[in-house]
Protein backbone atom coordinates (compact mmCIF):
# COMPACT_ATOMS: atom_id res chain seq x y z
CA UNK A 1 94.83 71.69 -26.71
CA UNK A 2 96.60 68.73 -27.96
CA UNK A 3 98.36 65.30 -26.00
CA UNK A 4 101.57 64.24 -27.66
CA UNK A 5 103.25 61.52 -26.38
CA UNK A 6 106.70 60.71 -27.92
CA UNK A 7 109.31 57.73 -28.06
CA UNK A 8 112.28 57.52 -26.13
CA UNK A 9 114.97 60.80 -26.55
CA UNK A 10 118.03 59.44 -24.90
CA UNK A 11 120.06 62.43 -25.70
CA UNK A 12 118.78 63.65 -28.96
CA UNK A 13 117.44 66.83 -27.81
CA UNK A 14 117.81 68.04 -31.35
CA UNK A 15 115.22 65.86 -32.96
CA UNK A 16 112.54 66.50 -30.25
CA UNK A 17 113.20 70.09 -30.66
CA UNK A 18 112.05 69.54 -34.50
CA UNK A 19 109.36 67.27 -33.94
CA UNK A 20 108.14 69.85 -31.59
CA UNK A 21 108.32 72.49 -34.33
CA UNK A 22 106.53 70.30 -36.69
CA UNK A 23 103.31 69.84 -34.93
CA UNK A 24 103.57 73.81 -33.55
CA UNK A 25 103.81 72.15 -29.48
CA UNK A 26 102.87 75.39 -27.55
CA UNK A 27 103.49 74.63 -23.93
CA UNK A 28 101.18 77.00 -23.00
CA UNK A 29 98.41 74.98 -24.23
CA UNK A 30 99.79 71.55 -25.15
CA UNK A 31 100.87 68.46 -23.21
CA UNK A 32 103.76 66.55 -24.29
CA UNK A 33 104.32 62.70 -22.40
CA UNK A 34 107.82 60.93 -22.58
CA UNK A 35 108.15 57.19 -22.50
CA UNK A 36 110.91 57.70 -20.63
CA UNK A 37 114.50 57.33 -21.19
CA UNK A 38 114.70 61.10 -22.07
CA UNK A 39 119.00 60.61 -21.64
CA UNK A 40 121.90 58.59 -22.50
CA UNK A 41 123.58 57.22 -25.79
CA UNK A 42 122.50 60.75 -27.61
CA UNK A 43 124.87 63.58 -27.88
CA UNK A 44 122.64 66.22 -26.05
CA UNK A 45 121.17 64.11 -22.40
CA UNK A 46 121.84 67.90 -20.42
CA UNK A 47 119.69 69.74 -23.01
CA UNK A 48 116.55 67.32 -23.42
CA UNK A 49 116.85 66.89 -19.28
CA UNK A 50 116.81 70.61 -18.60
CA UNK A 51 113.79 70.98 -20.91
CA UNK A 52 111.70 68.74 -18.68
CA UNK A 53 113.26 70.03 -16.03
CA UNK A 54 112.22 73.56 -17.16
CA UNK A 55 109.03 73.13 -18.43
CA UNK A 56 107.75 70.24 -15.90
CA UNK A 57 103.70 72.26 -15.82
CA UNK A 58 103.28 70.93 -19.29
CA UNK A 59 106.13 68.49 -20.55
CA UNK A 60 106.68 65.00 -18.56
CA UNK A 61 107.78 61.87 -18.66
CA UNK A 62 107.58 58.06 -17.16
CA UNK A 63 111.00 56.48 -16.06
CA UNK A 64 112.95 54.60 -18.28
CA UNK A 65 115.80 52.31 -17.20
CA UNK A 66 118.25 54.81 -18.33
CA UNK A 67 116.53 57.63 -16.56
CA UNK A 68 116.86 55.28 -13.13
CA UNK A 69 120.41 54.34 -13.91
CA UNK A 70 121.43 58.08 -14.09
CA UNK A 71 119.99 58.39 -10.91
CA UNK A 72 121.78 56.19 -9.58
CA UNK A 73 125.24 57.58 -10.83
CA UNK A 74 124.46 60.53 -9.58
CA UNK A 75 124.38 59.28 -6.22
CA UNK A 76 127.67 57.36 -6.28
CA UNK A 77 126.44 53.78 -6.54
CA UNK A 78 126.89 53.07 -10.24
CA UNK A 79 129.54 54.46 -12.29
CA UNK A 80 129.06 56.05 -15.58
CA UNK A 81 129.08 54.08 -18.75
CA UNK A 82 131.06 56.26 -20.91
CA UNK A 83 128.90 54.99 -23.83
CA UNK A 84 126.00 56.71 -22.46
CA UNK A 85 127.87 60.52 -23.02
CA UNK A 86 126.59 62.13 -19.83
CA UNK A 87 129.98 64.16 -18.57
CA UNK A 88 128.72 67.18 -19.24
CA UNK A 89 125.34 66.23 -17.81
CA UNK A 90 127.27 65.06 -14.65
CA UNK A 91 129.13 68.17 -14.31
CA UNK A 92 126.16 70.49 -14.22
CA UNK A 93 125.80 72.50 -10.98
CA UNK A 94 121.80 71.72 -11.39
CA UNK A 95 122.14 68.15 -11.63
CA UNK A 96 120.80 67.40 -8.14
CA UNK A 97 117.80 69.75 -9.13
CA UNK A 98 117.57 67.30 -11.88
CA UNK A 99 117.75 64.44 -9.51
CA UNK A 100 114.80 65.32 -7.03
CA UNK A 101 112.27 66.01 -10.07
CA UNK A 102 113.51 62.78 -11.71
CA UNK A 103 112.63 60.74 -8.44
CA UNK A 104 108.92 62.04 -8.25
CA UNK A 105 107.97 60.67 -12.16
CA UNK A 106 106.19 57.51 -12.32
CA UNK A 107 106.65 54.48 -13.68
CA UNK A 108 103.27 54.62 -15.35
CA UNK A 109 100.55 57.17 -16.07
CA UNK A 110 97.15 56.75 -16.95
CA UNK A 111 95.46 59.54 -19.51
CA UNK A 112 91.82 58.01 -18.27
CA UNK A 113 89.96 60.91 -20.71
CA UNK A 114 92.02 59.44 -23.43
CA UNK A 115 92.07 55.53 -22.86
CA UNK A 116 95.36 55.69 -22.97
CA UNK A 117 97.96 53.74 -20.51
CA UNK A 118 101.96 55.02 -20.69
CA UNK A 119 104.90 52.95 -19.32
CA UNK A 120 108.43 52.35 -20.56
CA UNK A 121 108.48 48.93 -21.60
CA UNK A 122 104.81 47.82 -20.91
CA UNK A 123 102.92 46.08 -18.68
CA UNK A 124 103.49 43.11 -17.01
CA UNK A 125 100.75 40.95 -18.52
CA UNK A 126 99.81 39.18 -15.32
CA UNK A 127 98.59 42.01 -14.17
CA UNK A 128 95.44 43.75 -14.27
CA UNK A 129 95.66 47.67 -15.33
CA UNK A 130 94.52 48.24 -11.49
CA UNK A 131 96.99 46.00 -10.10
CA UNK A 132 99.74 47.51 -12.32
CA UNK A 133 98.83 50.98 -11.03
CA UNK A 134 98.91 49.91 -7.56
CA UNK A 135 102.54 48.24 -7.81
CA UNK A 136 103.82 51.08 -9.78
CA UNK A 137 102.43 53.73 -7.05
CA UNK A 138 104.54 51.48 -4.67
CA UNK A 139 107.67 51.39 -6.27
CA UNK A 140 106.61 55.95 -6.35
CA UNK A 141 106.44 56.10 -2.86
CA UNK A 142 109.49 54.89 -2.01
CA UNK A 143 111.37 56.60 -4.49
CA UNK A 144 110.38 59.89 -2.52
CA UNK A 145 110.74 58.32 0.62
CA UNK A 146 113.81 58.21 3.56
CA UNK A 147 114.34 54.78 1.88
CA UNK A 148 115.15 56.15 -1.65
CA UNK A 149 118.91 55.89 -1.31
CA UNK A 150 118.62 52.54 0.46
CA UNK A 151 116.32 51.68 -2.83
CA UNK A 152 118.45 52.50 -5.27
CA UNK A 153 121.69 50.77 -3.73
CA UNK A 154 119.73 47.66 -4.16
CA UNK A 155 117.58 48.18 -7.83
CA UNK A 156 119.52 46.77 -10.42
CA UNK A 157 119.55 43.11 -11.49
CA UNK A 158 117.37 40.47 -12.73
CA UNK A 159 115.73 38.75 -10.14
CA UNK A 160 113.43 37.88 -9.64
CA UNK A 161 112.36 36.64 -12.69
CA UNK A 162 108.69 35.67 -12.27
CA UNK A 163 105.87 38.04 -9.97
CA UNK A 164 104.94 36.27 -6.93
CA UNK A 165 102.51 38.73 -4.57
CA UNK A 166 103.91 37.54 -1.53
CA UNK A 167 107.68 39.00 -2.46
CA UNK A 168 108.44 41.55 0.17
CA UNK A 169 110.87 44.87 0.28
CA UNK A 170 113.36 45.03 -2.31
CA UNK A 171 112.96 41.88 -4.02
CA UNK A 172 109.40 43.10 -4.91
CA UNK A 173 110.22 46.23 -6.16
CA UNK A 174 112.98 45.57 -8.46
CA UNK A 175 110.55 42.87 -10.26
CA UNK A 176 108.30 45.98 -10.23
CA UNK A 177 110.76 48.31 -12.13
CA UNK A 178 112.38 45.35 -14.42
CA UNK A 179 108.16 44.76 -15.40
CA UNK A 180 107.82 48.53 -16.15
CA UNK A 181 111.52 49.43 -17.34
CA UNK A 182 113.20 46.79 -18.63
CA UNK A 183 111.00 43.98 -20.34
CA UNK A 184 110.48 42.56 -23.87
CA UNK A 185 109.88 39.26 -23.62
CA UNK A 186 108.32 36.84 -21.47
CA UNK A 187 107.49 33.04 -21.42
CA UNK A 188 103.83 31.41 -20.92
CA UNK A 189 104.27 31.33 -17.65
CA UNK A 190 105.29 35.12 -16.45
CA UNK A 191 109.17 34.55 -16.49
CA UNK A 192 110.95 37.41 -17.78
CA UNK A 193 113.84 37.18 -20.29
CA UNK A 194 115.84 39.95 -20.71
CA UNK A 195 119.08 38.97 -22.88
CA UNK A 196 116.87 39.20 -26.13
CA UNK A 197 116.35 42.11 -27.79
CA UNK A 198 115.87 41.40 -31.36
CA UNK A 199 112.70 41.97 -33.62
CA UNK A 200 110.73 38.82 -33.24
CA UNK A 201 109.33 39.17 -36.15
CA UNK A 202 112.74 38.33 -37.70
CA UNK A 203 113.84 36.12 -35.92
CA UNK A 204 113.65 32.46 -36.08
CA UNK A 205 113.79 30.89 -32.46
CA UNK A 206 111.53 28.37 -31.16
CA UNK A 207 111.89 28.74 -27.81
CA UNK A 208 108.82 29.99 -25.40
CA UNK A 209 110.20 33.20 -24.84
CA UNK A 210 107.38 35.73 -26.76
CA UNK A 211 106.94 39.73 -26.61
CA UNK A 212 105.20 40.76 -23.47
CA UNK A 213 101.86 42.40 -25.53
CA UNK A 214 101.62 38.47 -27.27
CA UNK A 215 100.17 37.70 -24.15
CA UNK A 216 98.40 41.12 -22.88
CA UNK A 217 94.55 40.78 -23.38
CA UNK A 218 92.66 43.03 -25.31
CA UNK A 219 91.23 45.90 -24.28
CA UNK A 220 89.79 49.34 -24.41
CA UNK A 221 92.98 50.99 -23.47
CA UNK A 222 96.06 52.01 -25.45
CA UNK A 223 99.31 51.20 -23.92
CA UNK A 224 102.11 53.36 -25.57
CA UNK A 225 105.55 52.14 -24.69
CA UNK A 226 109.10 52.68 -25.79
CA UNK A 227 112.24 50.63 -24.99
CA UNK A 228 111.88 48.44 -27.70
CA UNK A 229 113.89 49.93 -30.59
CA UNK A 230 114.31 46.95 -32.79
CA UNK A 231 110.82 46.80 -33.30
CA UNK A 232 110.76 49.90 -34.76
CA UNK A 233 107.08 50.29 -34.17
CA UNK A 234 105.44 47.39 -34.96
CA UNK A 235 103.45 45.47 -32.84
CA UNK A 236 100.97 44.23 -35.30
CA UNK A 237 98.19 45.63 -32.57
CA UNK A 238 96.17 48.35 -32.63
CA UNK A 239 95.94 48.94 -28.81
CA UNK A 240 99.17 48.13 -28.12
CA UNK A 241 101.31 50.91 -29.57
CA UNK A 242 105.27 51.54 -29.43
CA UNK A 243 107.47 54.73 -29.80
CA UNK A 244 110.63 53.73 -30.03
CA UNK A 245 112.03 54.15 -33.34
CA UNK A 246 115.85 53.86 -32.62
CA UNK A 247 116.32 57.40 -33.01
CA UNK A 248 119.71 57.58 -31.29
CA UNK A 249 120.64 54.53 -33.16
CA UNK A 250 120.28 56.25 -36.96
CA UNK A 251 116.79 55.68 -37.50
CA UNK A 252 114.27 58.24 -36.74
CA UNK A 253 112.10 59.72 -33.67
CA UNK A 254 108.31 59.01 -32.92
CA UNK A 255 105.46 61.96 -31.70
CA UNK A 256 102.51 60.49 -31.43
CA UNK A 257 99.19 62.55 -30.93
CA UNK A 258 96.30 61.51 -28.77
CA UNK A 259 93.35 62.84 -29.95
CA UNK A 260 93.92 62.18 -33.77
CA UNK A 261 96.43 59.06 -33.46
CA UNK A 262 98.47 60.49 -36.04
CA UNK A 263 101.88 59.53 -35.87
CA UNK A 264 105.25 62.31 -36.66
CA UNK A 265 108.64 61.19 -37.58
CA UNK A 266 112.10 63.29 -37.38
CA UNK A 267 114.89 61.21 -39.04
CA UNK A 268 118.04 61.14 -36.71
CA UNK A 269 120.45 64.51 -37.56
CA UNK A 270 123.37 63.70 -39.14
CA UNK A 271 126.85 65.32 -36.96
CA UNK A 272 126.38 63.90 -33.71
């Protein structure tokens, strides 16, 4: 039996299908993690959703920003970003199917017998592994609660920037979801930045703003994490490991196995 865990899909159902081939995934057997985002920008979001959807005993996933905004189109509040290619998606007769198993993934999942922490963007840094768990089991609840609906008409945007325990409701949880979904960098002090989304490791700016893992201490635990295509892998940390390899942007798509750390790449198809 082997863990996989790979980077994000967003639509390229075609490429997971031959990483999956590569490494002989038997869903019988194996366990495959997403870091979430498994739709949008990629020609085939219906086709890589279905398959999670399908095969949910052995195949998962974390939420990914994209994976929360197509819940929220689905419901009405958000309208669809025709970039993200999801008509035929929308148009599916199971896409409400699709929408109650999205709503019960996490936001991050611990693989205790492996040391080994997922999330879509990271953790917040401020935050202790246990506290992160407990916020992210909040932000869970609610998403399969009478409130869901309520929730996700009030989700997206960027404030608050910095954690403060004593935020209540909705301004609490959205800082949750930005933390887990949506970050990259961060200053000294816990502010989140989101505009930038280069590779800092080409990039010449001075100002405070660093990546979130420059300030996560060191530990026992791998966090694998996606989101981040420009830095198309490299964290220059061994704990701290990320997936996303810009697949849907030309470059190439990430499976990473648990018990051997050994990393596959598929390079993006060509006829999108």
């Amino acid at each position: 039996m082997s863990h996989y865990i790979v980077g994000d899909i967003q639509g390229c159902f075609r490429e997971l299908e031959a990483l999956l081939t590569k490494v002989s995934f038997n869903p019988e057997n194996d366990t495959l993690w997403c870091v979430g985002d498994i739709v949008a920008r990629g020609p085939d979001s219906r086709d890589a959703l279905r398959f999670f959807y399908q095969n949910s005993r052995s195949v998962h996933t974390v939420l990914g920003n994209h994976d929360l905004n197509l819940m929220a189109v689905l419901l009405g509040y958000r309208k669809p970003n025709p970039k993200d290619k999801l008509d035929t998606l929308l148009a599916d007769s199971e896409r409400f199917r699709w929408l109650d198993w999205l709503r019960q993934q996490p936001l991050l999942q611990q693989l205790k017998s492996h040391e080994t922490v997922i999330a879509h963007a990271g953790i917040y840094p401020w935050w202790k592994l246990e506290e992160a768990a407990q916020y992210a089991n909040e932000v869970e609840n609610v998403l399969v609660s009478t409130q869901f609906e309520s929730f996700m008409r009030e989700l997206f945007g960027n404030t608050p920037e910095k954690w403060d325990s004593s935020l209540q409701e909705f301004d609490r949880y959205r800082f949750i979801v930005n933390a887990f979904t949506r970050m990259r960098y961060c200053s000294p002090d816990g502010e989140l930045e989101f505009s930038k989304k280069d590779n800092p490791y080409q990039s010449s700016s001075q100002d405070s703003f660093k990546p979130w893992f420059n300030f996560w201490p060191e530990s026992d635990n791998r966090v694998i994490f996606g989101h981040w295509a420009a830095l198309m892998g490299e964290t220059r940390r061994q704990d701290v490991i990320a997936l996303d390899t810009g697949c849907v942007w030309g470059q190439h798509m990430t499976l990473y196995n648990v018990e051997s750390k050994t990393f596959f790449h598929q390079p993006a198809l060509s006829g999108k």
